[in-house]
Protein backbone atom coordinates (compact mmCIF):
# COMPACT_ATOMS: atom_id res chain seq x y z
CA UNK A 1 114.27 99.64 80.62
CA UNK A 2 117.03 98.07 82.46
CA UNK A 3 115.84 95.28 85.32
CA UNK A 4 118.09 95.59 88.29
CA UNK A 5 119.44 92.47 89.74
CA UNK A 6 120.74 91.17 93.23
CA UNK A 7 119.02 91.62 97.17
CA UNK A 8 117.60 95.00 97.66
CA UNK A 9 117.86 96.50 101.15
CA UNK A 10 114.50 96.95 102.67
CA UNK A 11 113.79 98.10 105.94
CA UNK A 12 110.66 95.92 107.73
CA UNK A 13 108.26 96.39 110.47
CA UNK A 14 106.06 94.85 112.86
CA UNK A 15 102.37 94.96 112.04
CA UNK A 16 99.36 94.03 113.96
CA UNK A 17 96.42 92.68 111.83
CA UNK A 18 94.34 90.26 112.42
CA UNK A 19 92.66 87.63 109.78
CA UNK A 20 90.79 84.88 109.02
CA UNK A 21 91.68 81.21 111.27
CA UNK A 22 91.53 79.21 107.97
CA UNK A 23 93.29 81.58 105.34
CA UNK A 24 96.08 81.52 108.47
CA UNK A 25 96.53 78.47 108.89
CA UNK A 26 96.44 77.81 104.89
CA UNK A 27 99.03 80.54 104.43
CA UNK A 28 101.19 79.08 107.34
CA UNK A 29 101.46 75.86 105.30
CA UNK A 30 101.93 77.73 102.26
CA UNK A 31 104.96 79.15 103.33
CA UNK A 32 106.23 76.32 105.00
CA UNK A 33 105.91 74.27 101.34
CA UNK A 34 107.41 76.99 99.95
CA UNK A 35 110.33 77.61 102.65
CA UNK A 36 109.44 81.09 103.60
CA UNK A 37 108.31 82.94 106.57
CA UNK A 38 104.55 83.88 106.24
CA UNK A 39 105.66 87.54 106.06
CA UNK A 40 107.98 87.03 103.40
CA UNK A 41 105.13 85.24 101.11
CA UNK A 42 102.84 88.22 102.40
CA UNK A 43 105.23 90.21 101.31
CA UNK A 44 105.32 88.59 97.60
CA UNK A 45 101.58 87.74 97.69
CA UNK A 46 100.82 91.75 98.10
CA UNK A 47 103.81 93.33 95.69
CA UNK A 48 102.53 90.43 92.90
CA UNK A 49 98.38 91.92 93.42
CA UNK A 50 99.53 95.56 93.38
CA UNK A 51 101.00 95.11 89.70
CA UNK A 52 97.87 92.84 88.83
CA UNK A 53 99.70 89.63 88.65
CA UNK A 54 99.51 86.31 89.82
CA UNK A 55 102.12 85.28 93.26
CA UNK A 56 101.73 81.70 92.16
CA UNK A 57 102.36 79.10 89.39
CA UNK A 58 99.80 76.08 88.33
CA UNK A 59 101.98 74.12 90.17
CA UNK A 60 101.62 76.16 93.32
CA UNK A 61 97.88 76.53 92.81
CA UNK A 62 97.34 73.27 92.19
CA UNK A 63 98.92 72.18 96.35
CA UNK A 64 97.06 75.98 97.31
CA UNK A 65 93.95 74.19 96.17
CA UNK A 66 94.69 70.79 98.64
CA UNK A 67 95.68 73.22 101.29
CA UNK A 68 92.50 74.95 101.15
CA UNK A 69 90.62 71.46 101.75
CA UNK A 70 92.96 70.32 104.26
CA UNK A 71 91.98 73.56 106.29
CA UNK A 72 88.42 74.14 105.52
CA UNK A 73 89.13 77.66 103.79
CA UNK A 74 85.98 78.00 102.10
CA UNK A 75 85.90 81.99 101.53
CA UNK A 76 86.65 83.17 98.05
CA UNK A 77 88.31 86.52 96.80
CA UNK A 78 84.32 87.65 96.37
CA UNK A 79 83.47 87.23 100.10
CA UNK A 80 86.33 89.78 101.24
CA UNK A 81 84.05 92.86 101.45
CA UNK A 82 81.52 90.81 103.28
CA UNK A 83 83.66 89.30 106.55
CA UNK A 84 82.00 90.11 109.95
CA UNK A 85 83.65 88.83 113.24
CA UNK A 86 81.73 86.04 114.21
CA UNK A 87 80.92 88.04 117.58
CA UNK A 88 79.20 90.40 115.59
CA UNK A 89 77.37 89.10 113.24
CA UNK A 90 74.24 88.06 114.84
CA UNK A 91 74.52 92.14 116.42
C-alpha cells in the first residue's frame, strides 16, 4: 500500500469541552515545547490513540514527565472513568 505524502485539506471546527485544570495546563506547555497549537497536538494526540499508537517519543515523554510535576497532574490514564466535578463529588 502506497503512503500518500504532502498537507491534506481538512476542514476544522469549534468544540466546547471542558477538562481537567492540570492536564490543561500540562497540555498547554506541551504544545508550546512542541510549537503547536493545543488543538493541533489534540488533534495528533487522538488520531495516534485511535490506531493504538503512541503521539510521543522517549524524548517527549521524558519533558511530559517534568511537565506533569511542574503542574501537579497527578491523574493517570486509569483514573479517566472515575473523574467527578469537584462540585459534585461530596453530592
Amino acid at each position: 500500500m502506497k503512503q500518500e505524502t504532502g498537507p491534506k485539506k481538512v476542514q476544522r471546527v469549534q468544540i466546547g469541552a471542558r477538562m481537567e485544570k492540570t492536564l490543561v495546563k500540562t497540555l498547554k506547555a506541551l504544545a508550546e515545547y512542541l510549537d503547536l497549537s493545543l488543538g493541533d497536538l489534540l488533534e495528533g494526540i487522538t488520531l495516534h490513540a485511535l490506531e493504538g499508537k503512541s503521539a510521543f517519543s522517549p524524548k517527549t515523554l521524558g519533558h511530559i514527565k517534568r511537565l506533569r510535576t511542574i503542574y501537579g497532574l497527578e491523574l493517570r490514564a486509569q483514573d479517566s472513568h472515575r473523574l467527578v466535578e469537584e462540585d459534585h463529588a461530596g453530592k
